[in-house]
N, C-alpha and C. Protein backbone atom coordinates (compact mmCIF):
# COMPACT_ATOMS: atom_id res chain seq x y z
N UNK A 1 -8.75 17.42 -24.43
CA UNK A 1 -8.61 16.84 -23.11
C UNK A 1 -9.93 16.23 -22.66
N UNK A 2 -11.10 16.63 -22.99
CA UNK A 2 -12.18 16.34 -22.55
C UNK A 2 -12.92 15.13 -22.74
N UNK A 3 -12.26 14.76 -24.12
CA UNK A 3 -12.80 13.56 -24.96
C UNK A 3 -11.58 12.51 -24.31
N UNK A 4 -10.28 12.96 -24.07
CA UNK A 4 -9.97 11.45 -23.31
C UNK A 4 -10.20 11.23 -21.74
N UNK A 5 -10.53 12.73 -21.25
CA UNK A 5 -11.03 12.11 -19.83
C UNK A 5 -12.13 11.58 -19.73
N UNK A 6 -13.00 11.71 -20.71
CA UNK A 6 -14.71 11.24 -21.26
C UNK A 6 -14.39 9.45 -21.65
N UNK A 7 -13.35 9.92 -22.21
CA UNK A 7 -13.16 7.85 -22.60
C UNK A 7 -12.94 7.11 -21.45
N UNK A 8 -12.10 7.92 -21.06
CA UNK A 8 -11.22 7.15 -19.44
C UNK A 8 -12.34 6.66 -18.10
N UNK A 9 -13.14 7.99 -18.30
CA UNK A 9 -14.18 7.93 -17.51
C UNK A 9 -15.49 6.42 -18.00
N UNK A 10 -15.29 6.60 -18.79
CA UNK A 10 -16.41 5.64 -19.22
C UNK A 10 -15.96 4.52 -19.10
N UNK A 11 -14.48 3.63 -19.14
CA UNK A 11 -14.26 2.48 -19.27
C UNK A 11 -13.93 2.36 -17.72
N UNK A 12 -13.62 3.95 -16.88
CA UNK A 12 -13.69 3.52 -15.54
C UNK A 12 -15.14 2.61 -14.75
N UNK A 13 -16.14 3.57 -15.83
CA UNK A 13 -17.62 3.03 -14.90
C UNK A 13 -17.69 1.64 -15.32
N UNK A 14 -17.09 1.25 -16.39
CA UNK A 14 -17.25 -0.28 -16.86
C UNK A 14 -16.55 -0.89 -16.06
N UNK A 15 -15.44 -0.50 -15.87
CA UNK A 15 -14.73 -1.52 -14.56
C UNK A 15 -14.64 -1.34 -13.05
N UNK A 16 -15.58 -0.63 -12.72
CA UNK A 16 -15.97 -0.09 -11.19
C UNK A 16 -16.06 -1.11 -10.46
N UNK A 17 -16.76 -2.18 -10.84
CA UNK A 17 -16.93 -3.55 -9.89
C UNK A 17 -16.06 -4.01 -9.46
N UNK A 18 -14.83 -4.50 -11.10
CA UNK A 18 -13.72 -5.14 -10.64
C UNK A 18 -12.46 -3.90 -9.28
N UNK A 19 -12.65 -2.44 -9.83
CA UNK A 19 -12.09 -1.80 -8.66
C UNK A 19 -12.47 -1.79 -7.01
N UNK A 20 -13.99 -1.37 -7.00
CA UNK A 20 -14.62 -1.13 -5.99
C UNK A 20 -14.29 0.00 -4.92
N UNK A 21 -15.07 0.78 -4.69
CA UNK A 21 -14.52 1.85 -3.39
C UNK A 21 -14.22 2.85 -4.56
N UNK A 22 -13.75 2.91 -5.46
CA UNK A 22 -13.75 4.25 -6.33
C UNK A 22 -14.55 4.74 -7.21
N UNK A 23 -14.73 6.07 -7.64
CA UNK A 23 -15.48 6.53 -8.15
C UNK A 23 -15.19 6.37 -9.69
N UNK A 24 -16.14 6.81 -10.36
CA UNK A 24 -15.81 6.22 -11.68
C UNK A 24 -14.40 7.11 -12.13
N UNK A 25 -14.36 8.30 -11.72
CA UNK A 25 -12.75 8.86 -12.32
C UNK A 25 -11.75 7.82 -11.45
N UNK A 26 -11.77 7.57 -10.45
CA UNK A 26 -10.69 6.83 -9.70
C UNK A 26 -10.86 5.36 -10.62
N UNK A 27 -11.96 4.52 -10.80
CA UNK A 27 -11.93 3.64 -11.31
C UNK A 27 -11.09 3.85 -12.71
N UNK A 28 -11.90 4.69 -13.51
CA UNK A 28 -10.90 4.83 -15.00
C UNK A 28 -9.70 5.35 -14.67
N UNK A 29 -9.25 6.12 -13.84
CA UNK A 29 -7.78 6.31 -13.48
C UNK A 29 -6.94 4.80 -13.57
N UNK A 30 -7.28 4.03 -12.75
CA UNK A 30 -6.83 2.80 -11.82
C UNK A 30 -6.64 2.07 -13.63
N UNK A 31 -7.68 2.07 -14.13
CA UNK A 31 -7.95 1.16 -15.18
C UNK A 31 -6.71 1.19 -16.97
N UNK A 32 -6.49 2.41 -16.41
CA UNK A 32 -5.08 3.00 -17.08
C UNK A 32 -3.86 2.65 -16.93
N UNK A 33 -3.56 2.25 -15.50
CA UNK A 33 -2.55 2.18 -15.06
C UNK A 33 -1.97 2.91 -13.67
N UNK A 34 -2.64 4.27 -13.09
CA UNK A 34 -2.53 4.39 -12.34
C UNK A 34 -2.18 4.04 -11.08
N UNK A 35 -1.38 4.16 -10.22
CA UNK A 35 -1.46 3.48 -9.29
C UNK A 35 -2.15 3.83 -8.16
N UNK A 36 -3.11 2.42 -7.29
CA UNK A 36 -3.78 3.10 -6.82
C UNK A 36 -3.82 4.19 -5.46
N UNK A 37 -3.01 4.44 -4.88
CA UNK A 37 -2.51 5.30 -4.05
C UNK A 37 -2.69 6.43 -4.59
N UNK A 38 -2.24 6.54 -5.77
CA UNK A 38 -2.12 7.94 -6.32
C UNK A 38 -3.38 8.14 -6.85
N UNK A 39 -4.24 7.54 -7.01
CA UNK A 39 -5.35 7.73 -7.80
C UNK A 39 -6.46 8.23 -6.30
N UNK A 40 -5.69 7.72 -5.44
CA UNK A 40 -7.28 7.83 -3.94
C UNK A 40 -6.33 9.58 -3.45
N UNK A 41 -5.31 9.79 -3.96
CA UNK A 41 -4.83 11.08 -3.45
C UNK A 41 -5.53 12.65 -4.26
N UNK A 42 -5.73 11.41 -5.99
CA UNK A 42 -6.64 12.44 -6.89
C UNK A 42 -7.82 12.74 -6.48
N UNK A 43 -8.26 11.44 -6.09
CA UNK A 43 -10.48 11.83 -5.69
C UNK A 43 -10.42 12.86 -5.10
N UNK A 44 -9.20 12.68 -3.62
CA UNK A 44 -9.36 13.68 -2.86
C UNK A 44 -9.22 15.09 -3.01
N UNK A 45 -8.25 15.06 -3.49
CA UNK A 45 -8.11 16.81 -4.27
C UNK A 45 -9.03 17.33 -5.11
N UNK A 46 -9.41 16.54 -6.05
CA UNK A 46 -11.20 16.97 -7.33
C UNK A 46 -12.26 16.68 -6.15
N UNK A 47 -12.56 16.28 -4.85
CA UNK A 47 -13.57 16.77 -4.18
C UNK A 47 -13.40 17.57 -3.35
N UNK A 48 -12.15 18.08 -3.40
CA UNK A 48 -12.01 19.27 -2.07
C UNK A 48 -11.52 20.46 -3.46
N UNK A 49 -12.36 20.49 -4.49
CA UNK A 49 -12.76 21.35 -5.66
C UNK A 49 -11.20 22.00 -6.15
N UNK A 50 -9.83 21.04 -6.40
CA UNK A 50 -9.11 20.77 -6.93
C UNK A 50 -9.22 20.28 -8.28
N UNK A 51 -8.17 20.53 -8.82
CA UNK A 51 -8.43 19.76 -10.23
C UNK A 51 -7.24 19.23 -10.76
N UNK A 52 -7.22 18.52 -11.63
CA UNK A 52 -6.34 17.16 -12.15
C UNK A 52 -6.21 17.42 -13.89
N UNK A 53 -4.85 17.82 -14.49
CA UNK A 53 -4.42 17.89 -15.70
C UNK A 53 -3.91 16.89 -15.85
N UNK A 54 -3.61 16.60 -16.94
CA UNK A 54 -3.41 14.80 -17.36
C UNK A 54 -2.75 14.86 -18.97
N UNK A 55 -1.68 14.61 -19.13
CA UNK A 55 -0.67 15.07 -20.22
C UNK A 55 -0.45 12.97 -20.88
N UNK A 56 -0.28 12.92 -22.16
CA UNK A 56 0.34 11.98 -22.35
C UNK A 56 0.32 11.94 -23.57
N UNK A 57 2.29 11.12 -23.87
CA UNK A 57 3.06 11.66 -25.06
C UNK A 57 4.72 11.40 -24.96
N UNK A 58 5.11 11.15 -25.95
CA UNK A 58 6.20 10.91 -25.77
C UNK A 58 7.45 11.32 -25.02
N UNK A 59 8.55 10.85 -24.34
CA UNK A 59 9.30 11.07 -23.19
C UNK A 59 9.57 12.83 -23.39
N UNK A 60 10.22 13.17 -24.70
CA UNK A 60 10.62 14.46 -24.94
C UNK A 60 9.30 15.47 -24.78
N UNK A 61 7.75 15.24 -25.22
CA UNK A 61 6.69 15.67 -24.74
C UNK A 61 6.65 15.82 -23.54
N UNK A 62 6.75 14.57 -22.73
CA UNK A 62 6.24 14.56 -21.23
C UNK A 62 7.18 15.88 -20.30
N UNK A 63 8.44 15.69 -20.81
CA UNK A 63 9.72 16.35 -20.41
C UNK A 63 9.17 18.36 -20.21
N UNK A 64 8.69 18.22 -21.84
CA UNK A 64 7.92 19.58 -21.41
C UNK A 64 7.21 19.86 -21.20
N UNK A 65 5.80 19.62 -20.92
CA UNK A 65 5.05 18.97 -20.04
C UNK A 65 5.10 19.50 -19.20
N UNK A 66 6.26 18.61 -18.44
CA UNK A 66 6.67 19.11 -17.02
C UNK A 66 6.91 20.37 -16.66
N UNK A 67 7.62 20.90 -17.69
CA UNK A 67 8.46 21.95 -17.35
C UNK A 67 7.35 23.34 -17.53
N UNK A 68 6.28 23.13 -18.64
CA UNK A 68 5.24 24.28 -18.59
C UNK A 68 4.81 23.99 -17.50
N UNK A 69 3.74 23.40 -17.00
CA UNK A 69 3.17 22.73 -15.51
C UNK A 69 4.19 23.05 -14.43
N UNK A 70 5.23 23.25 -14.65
CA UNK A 70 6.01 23.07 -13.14
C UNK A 70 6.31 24.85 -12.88
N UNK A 71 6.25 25.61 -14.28
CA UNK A 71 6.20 26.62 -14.05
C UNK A 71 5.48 27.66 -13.34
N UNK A 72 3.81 26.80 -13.24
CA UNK A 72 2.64 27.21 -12.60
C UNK A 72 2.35 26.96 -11.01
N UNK A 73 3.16 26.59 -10.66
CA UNK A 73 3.61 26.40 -9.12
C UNK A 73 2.46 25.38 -8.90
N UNK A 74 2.06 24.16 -9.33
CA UNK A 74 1.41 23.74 -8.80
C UNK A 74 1.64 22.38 -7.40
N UNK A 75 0.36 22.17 -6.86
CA UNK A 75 0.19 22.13 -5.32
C UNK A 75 1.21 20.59 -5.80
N UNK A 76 1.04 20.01 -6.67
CA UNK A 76 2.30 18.40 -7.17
C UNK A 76 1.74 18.10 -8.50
N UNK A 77 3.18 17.49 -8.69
CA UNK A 77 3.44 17.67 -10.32
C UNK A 77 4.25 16.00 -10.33
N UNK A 78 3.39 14.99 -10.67
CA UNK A 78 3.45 14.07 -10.62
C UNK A 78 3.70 13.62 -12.22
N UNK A 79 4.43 12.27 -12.31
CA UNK A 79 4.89 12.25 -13.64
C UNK A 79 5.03 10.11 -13.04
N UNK A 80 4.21 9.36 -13.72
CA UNK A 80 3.55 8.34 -13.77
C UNK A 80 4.04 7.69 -14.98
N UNK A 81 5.30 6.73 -15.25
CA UNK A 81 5.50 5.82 -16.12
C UNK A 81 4.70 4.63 -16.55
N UNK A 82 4.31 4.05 -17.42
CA UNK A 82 3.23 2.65 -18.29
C UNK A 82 1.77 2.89 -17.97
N UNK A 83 1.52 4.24 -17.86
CA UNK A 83 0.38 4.63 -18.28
C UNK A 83 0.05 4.63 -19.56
N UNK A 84 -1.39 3.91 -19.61
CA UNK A 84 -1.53 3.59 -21.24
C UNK A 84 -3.15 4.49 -21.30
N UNK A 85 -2.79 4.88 -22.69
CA UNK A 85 -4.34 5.33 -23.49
C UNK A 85 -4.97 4.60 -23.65
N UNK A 86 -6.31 5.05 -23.53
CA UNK A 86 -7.49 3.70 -23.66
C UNK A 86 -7.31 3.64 -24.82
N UNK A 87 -7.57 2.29 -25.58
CA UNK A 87 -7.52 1.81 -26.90
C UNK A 87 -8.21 2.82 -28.22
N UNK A 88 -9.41 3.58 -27.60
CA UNK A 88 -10.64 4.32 -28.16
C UNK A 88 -9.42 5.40 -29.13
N UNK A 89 -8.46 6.10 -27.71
CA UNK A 89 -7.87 7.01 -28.25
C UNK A 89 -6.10 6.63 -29.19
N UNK A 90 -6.09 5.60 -29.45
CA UNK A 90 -4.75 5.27 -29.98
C UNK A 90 -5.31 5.19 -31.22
N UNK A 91 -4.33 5.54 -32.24
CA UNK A 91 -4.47 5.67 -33.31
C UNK A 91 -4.24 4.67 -34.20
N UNK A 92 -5.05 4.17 -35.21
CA UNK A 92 -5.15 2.80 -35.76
C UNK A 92 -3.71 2.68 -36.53
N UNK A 93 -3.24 1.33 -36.28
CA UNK A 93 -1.73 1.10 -36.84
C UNK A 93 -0.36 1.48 -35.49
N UNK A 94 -1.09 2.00 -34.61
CA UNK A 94 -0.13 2.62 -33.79
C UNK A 94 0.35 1.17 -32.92
């Protein structure tokens, strides 16, 4: 998990300009696909010392996913269609 929020993060700070007003996680959020509403609802929760799990994988993956995560009562359990992996992490031929 660390190495794609590390990628995400990094191509966020590369495109911070074209975002503006977000921080580099909101920027690399946004830069994914995120939408940005949902992404200014994330800052807010990771600075009021919340935190943000981030799953991605095919529909039958995502499906459970959900269903471990939803088991943990968490505060929202959001599920975000044409979210894409940064290129870094897709696998060559894919």
């Amino acid at each position: 998990m660390l190495g794609y929020l590390t990628t995400i993060v990094i191509a966020g700070i590369e495109n911070a300009v074209i975002v503006g007003g977000l921080s580099a996680l909101g920027a690399a959020l946004y830069s994914i696909g995120v939408p940005k509403d949902s992404v200014l609802q994330y800052e807010t929760a990771v600075k009021a010392d919340g935190f943000l799990v981030m799953a991605h994988g095919s529909p039958e993956e995502m499906a459970r996913a959900k269903t471990i995560l939803g088991a943990t009562n968490p505060s929202r359990l959001d599920m975000i269609a044409g979210v894409k992996a940064p290129a870094s992490l897709v696998p060559a031929g894919s």
